[in-house]
N, C-alpha and C. Protein backbone atom coordinates (compact mmCIF):
# COMPACT_ATOMS: atom_id res chain seq x y z
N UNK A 1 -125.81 -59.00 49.96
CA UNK A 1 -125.98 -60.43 49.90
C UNK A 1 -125.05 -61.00 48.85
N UNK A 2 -124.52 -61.84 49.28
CA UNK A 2 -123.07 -62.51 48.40
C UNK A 2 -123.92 -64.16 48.19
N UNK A 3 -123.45 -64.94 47.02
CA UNK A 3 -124.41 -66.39 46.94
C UNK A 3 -122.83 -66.61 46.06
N UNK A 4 -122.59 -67.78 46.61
CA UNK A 4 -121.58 -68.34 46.44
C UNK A 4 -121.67 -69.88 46.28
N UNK A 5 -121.05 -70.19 44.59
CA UNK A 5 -121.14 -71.76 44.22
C UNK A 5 -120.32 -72.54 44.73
N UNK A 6 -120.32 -73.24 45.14
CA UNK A 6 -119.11 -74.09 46.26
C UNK A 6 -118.50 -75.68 44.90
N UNK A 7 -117.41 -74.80 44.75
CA UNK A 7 -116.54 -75.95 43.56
C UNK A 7 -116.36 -77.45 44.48
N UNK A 8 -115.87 -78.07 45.24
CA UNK A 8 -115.64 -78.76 45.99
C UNK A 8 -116.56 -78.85 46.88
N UNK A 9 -118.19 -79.73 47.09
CA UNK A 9 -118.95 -80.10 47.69
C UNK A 9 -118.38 -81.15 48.69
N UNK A 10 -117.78 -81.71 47.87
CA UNK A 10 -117.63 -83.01 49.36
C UNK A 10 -116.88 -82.36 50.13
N UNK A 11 -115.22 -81.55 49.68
CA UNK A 11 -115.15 -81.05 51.07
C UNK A 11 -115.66 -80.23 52.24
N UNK A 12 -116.80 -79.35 51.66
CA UNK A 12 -117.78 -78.97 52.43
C UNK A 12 -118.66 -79.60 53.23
N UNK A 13 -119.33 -80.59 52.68
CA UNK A 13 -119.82 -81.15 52.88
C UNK A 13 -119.15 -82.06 54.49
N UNK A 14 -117.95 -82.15 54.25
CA UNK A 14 -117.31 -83.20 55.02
C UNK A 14 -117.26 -82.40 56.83
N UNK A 15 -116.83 -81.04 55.77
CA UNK A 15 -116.83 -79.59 57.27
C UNK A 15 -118.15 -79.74 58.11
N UNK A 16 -118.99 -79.94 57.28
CA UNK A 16 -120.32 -79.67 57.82
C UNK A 16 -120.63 -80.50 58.48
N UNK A 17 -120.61 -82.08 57.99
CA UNK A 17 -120.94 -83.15 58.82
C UNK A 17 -120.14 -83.24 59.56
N UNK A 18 -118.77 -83.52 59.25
CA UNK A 18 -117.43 -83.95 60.39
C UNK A 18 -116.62 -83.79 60.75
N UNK A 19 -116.76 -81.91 60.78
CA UNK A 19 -115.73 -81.37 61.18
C UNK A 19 -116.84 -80.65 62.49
N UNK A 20 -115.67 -79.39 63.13
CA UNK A 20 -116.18 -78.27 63.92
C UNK A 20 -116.37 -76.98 63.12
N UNK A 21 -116.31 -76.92 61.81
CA UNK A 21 -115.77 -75.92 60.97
C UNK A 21 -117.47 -75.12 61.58
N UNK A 22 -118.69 -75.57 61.25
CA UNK A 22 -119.40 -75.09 61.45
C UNK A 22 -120.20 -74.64 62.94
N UNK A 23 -119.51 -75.49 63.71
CA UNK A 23 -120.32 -75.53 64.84
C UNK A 23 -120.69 -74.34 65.90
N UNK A 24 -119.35 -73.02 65.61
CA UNK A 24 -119.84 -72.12 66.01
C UNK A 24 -121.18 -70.78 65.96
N UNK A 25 -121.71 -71.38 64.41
CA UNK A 25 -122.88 -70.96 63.87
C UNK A 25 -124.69 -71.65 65.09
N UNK A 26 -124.95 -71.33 64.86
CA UNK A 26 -127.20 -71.23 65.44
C UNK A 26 -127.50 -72.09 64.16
N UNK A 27 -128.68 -72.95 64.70
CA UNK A 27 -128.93 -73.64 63.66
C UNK A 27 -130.93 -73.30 63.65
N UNK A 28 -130.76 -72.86 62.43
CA UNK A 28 -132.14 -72.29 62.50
C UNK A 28 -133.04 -72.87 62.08
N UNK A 29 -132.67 -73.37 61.03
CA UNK A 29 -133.84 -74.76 60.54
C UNK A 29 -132.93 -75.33 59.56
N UNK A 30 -133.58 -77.08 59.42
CA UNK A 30 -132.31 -77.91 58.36
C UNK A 30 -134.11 -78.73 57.92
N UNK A 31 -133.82 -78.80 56.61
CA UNK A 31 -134.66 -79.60 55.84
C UNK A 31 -133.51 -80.77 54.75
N UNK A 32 -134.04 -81.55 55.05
CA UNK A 32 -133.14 -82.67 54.22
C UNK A 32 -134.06 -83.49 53.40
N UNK A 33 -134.16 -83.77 52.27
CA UNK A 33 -134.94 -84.99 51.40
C UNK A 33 -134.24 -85.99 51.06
N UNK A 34 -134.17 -87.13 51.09
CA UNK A 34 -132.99 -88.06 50.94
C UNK A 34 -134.02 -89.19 50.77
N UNK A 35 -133.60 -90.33 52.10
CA UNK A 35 -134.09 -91.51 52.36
C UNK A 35 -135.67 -91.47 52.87
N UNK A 36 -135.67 -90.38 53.47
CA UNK A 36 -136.95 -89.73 54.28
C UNK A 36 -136.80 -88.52 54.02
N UNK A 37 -137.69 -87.69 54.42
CA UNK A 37 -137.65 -85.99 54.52
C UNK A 37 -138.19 -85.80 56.34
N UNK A 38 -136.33 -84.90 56.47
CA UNK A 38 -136.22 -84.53 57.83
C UNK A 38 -136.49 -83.01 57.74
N UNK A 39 -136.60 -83.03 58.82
CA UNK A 39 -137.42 -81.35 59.24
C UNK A 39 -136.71 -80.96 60.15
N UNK A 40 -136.04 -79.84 60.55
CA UNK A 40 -135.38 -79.47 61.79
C UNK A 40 -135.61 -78.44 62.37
N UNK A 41 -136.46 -77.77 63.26
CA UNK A 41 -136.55 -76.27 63.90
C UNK A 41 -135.18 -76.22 65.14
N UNK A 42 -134.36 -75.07 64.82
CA UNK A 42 -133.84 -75.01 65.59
C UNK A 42 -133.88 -74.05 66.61
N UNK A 43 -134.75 -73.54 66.84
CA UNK A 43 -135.47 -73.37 68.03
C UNK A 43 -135.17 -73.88 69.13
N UNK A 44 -134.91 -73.04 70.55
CA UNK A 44 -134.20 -73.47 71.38
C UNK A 44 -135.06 -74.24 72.46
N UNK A 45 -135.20 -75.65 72.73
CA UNK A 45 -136.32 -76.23 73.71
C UNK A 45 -136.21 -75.64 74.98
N UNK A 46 -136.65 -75.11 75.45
CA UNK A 46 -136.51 -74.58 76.77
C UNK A 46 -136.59 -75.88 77.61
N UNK A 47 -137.80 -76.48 77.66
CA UNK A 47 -138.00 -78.10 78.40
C UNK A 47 -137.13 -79.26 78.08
N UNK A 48 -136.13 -78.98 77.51
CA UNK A 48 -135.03 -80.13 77.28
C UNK A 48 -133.96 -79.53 77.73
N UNK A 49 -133.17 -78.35 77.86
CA UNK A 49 -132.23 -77.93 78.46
C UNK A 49 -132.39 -77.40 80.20
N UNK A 50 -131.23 -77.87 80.68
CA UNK A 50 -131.44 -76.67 81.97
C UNK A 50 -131.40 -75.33 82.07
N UNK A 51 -132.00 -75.03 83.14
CA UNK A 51 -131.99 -73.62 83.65
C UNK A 51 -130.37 -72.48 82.79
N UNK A 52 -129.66 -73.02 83.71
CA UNK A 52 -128.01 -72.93 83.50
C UNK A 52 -127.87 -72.88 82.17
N UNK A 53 -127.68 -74.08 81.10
CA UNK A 53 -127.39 -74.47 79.84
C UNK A 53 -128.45 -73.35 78.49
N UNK A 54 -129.79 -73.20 78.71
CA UNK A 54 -130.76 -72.27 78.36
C UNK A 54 -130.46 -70.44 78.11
N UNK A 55 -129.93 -70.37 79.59
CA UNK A 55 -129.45 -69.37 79.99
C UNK A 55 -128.04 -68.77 79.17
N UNK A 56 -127.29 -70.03 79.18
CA UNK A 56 -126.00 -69.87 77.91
C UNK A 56 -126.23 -69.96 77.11
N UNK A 57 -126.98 -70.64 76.26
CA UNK A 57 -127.54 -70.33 75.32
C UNK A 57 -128.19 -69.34 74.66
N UNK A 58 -128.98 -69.16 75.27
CA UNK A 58 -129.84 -67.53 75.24
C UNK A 58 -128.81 -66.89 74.62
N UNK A 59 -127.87 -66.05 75.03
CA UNK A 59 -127.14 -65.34 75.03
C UNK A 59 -126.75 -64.96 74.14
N UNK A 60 -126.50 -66.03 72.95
CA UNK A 60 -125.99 -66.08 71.99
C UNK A 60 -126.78 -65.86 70.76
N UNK A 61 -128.37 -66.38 71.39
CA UNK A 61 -129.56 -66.25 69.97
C UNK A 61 -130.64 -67.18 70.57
N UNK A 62 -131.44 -67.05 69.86
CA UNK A 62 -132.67 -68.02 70.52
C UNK A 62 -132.60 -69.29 69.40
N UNK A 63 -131.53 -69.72 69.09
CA UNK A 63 -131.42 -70.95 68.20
C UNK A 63 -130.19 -72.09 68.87
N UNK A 64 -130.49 -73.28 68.75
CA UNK A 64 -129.39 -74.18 68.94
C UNK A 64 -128.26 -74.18 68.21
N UNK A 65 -126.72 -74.23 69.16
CA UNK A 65 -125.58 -74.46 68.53
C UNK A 65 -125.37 -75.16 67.82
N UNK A 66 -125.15 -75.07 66.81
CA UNK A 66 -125.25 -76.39 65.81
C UNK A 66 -124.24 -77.65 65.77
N UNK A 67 -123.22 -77.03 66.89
CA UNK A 67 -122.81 -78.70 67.24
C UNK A 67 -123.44 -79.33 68.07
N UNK A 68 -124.68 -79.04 68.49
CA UNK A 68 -125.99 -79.84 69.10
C UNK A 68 -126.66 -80.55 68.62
N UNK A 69 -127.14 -80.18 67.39
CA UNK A 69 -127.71 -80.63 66.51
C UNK A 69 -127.29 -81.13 65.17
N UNK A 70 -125.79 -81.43 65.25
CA UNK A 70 -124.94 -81.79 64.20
C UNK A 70 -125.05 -83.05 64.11
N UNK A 71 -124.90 -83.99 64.89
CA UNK A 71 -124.76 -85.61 64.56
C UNK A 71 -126.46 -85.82 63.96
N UNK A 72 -127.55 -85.21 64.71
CA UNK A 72 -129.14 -85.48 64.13
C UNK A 72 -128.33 -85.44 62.06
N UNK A 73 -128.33 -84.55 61.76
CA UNK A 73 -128.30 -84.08 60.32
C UNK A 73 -127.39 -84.64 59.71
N UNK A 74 -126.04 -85.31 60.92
CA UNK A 74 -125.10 -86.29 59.69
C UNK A 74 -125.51 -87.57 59.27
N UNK A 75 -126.94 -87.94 60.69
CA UNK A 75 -127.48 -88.92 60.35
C UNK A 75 -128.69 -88.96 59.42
N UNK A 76 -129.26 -87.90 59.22
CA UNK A 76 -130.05 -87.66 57.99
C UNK A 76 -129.50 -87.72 56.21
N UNK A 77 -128.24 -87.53 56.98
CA UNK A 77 -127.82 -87.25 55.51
C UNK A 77 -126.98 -88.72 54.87
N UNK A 78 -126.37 -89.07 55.70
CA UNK A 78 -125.50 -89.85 55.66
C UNK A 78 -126.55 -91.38 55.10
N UNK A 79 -125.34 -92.19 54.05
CA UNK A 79 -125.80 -93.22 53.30
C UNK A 79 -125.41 -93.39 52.18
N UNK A 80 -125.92 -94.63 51.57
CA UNK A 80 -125.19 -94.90 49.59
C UNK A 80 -125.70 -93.75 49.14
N UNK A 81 -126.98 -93.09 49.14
CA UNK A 81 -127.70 -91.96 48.32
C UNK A 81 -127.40 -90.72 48.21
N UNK A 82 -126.65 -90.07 47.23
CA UNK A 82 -126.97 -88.76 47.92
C UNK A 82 -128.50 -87.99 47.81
N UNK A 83 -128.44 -87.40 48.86
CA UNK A 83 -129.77 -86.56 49.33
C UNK A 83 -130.11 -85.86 47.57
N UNK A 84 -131.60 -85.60 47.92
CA UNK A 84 -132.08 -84.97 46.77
C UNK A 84 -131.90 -83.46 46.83
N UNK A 85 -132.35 -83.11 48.16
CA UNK A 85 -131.82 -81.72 48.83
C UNK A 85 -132.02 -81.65 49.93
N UNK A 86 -130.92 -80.48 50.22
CA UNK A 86 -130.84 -80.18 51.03
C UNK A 86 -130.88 -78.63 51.41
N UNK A 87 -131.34 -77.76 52.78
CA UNK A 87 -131.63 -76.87 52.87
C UNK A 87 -131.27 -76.43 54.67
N UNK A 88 -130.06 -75.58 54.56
CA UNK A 88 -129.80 -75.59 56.16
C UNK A 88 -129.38 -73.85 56.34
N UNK A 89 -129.99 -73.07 57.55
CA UNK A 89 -129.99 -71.99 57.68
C UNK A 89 -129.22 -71.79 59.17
N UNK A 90 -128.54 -71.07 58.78
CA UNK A 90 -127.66 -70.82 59.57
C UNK A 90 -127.82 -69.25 60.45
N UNK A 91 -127.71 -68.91 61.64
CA UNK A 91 -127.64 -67.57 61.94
C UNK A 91 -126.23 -67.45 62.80
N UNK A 92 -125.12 -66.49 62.61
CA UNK A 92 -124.14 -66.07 63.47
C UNK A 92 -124.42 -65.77 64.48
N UNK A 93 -123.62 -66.20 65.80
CA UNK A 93 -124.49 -66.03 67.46
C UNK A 93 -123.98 -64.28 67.57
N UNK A 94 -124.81 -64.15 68.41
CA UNK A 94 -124.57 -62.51 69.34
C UNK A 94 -123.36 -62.18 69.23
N UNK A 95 -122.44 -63.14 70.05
CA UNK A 95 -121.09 -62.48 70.07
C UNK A 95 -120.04 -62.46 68.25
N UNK A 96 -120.30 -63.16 67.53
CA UNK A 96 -120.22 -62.64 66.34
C UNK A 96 -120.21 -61.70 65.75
N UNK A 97 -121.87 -61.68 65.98
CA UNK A 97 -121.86 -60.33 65.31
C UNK A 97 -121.49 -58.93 65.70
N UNK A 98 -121.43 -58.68 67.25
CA UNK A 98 -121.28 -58.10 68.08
C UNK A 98 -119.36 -57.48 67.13
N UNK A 99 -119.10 -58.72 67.42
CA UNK A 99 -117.16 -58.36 66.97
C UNK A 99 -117.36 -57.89 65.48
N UNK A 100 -117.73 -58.49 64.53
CA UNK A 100 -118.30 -58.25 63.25
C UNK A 100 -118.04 -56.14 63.30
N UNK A 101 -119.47 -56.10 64.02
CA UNK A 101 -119.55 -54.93 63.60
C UNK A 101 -118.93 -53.75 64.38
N UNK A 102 -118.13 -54.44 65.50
CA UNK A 102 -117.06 -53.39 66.19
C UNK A 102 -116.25 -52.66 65.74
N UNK A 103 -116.41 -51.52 66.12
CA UNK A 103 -115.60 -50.77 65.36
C UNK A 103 -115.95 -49.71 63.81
N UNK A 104 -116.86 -50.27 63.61
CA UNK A 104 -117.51 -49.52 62.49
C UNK A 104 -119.02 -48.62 62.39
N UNK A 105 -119.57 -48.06 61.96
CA UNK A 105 -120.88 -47.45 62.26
C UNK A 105 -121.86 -47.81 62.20
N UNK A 106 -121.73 -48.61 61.74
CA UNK A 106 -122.79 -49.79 62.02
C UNK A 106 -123.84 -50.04 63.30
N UNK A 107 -124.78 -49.36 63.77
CA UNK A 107 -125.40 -49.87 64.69
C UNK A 107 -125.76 -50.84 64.98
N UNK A 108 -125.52 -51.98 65.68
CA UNK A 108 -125.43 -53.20 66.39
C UNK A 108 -126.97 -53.46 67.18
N UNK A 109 -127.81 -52.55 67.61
CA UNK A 109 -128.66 -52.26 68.00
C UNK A 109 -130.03 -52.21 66.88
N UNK A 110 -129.91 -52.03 66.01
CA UNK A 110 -130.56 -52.29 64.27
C UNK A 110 -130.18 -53.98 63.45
N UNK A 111 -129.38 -54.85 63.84
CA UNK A 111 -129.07 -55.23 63.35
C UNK A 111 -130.09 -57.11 64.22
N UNK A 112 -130.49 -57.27 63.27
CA UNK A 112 -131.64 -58.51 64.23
C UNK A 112 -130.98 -59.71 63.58
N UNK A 113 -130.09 -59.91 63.09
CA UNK A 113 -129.41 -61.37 62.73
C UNK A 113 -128.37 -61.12 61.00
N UNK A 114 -127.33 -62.11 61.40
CA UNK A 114 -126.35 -62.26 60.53
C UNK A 114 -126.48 -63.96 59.89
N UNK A 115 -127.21 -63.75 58.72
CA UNK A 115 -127.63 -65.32 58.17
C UNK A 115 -126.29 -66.49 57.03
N UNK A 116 -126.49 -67.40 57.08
CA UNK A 116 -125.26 -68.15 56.05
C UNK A 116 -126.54 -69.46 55.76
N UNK A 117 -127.14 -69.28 54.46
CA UNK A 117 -127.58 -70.63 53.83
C UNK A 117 -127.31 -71.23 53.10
N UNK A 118 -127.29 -72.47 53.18
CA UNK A 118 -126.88 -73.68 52.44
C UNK A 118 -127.69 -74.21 51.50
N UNK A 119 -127.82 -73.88 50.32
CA UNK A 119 -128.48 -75.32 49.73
C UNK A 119 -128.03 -76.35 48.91
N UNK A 120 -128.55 -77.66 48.64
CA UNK A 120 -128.16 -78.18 47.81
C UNK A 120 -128.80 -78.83 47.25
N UNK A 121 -128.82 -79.07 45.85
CA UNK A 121 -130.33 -79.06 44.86
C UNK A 121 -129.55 -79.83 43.66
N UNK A 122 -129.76 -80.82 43.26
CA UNK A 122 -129.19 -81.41 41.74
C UNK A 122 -127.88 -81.45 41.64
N UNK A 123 -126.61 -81.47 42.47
CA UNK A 123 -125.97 -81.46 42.58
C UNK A 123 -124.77 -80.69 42.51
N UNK A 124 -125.79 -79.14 42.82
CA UNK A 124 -125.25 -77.85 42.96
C UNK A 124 -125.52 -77.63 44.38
N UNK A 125 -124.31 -77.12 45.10
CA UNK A 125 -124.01 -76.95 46.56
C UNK A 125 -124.07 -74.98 46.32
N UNK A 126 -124.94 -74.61 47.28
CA UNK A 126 -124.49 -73.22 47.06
C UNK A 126 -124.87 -72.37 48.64
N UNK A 127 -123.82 -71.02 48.92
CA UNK A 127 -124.45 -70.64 50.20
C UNK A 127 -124.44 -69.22 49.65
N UNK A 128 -125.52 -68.77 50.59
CA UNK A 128 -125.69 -67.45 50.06
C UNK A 128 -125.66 -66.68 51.78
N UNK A 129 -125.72 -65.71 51.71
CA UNK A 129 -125.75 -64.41 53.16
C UNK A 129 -127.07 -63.10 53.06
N UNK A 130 -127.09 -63.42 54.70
CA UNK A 130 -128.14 -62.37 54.40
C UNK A 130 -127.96 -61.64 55.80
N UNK A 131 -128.54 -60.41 55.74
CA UNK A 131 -128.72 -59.75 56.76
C UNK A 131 -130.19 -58.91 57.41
N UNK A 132 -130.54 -59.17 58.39
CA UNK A 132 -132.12 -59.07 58.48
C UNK A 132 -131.88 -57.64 59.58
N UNK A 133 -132.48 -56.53 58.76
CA UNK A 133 -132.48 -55.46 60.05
C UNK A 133 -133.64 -54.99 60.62
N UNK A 134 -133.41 -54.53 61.83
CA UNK A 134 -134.76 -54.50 62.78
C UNK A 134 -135.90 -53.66 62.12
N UNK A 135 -135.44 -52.39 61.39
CA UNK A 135 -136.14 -51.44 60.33
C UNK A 135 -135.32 -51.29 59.48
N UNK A 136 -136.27 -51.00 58.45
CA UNK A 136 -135.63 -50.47 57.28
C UNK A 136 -134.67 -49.39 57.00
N UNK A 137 -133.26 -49.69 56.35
CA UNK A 137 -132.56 -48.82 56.33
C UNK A 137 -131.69 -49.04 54.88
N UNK A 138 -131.46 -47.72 54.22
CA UNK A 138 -130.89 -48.16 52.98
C UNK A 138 -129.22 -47.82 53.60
N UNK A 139 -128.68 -47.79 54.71
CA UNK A 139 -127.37 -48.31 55.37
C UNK A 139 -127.10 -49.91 54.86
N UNK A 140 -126.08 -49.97 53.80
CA UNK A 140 -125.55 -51.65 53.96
C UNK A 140 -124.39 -51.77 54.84
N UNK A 141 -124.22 -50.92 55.55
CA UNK A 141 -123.00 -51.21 56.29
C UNK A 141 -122.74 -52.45 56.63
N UNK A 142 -123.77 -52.98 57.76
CA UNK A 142 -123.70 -53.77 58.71
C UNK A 142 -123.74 -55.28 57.36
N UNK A 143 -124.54 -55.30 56.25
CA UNK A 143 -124.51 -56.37 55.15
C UNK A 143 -123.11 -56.25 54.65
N UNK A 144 -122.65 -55.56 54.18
CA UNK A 144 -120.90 -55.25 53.49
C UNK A 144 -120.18 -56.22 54.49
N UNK A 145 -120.21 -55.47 55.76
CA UNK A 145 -119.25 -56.45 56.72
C UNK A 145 -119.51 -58.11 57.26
N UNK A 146 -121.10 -58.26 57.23
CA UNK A 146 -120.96 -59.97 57.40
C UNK A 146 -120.62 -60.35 55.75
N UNK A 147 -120.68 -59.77 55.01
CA UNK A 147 -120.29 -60.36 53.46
C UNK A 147 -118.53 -60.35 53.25
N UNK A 148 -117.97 -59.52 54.06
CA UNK A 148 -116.61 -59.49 53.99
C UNK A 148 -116.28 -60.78 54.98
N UNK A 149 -116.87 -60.64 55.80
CA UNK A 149 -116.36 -61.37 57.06
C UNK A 149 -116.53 -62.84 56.39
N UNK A 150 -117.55 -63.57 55.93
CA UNK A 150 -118.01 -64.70 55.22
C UNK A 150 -116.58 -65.15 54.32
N UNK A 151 -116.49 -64.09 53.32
CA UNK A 151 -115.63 -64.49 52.22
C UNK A 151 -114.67 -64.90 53.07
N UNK A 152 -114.13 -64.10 54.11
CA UNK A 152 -112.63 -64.21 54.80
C UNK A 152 -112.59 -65.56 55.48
N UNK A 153 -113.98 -65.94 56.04
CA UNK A 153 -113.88 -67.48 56.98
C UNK A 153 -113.95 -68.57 55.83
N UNK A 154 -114.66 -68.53 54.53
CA UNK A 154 -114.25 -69.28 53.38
C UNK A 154 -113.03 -69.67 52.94
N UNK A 155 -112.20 -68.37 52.85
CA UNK A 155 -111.18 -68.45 52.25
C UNK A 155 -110.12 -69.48 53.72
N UNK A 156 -110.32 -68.64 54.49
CA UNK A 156 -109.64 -69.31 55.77
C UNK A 156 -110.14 -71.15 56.19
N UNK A 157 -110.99 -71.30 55.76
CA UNK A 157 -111.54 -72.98 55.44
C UNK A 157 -111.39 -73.12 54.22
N UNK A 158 -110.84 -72.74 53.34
CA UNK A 158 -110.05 -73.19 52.09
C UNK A 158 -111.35 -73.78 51.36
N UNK A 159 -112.68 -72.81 51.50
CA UNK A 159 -113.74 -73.44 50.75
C UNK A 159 -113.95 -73.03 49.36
N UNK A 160 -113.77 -73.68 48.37
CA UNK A 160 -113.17 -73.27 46.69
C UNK A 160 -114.84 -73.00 46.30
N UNK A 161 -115.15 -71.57 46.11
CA UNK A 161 -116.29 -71.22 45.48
C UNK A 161 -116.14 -70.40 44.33
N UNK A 162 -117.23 -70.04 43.68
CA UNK A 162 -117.38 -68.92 42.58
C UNK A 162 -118.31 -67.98 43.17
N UNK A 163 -118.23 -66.56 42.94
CA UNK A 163 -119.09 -65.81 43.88
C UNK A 163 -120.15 -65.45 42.54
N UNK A 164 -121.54 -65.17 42.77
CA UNK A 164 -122.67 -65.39 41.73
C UNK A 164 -123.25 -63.87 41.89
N UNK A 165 -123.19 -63.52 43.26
CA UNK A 165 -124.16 -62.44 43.08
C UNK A 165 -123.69 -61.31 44.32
């Protein structure tokens, strides 16, 4: 697990709301305190998507793409105020992780999600990584490589952090 201070919030910030930088990520839950306090399960509605659309989805994770649910949260956030906090969980879809751990020994089959969270609290922006495995295993393989992989899509979005832990 890597937790990383993000020097430059607004430009993150800006990725998140108004870019695509994030959108290839699952959106697992977003809590926002601001003007109101928003709540977000991202949980995939089965009764709001089609058959078809569900089905593509699936595939990827049982969570919404988060460019689905991206304009909801720019509108939560967005205003003169900034938010008091904020709290957004991210999971890497199937095929991610799938490439992630290709190639290495890593069993892919052990591996139940590749996480990226956001928080932001007093005017410290910070994301941290996690990796959730199906059983217990003192193997970090499969954690080493979404922690490599993270730093590399940071650096490649030119996101200016300090690494903490």
């Amino acid at each position: 697990m890597l937790l990383f201070t993000i020097e430059d919030v607004k430009g993150l910030m800006s990725a998140l709301l108004q870019k695509e930088t994030f959108d290839p990520f699952l959106l697992v839950e977003a809590e926002i305190r601001g003007r109101a306090a928003l709540s977000v399960d991202g949980r995939l509605p089965e009764d709001f998507y089609s058959e078809e659309e569900i089905s593509k989805f699936r595939a990827e994770g049982e969570f919404s793409p988060y460019r689905e649910i991206r304009p909801l949260i720019f509108e939560g956030i967005r205003g003169k105020h900034t938010p008091k906090q904020i709290k957004i969980v991210f999971r890497a879809p199937n095929s991610l992780m799938q490439k992630i751990l290709s190639g290495s020994d890593a069993d892919p089959d052990q591996v139940s999600g590749f996480f990226l969270n956001l928080r932001f609290s007093n005017g410290k922006l910070t994301l941290s990584s996690g990796c959730s495995m199906k059983t217990f295993s003192l193997d970090k393989t499969a954690e080493k490589l979404w922690d490599a992989w993270l730093s590399e899509w940071m650096e490649r979005e030119k996101f200016y952090y300090t690494i903490m832990a």
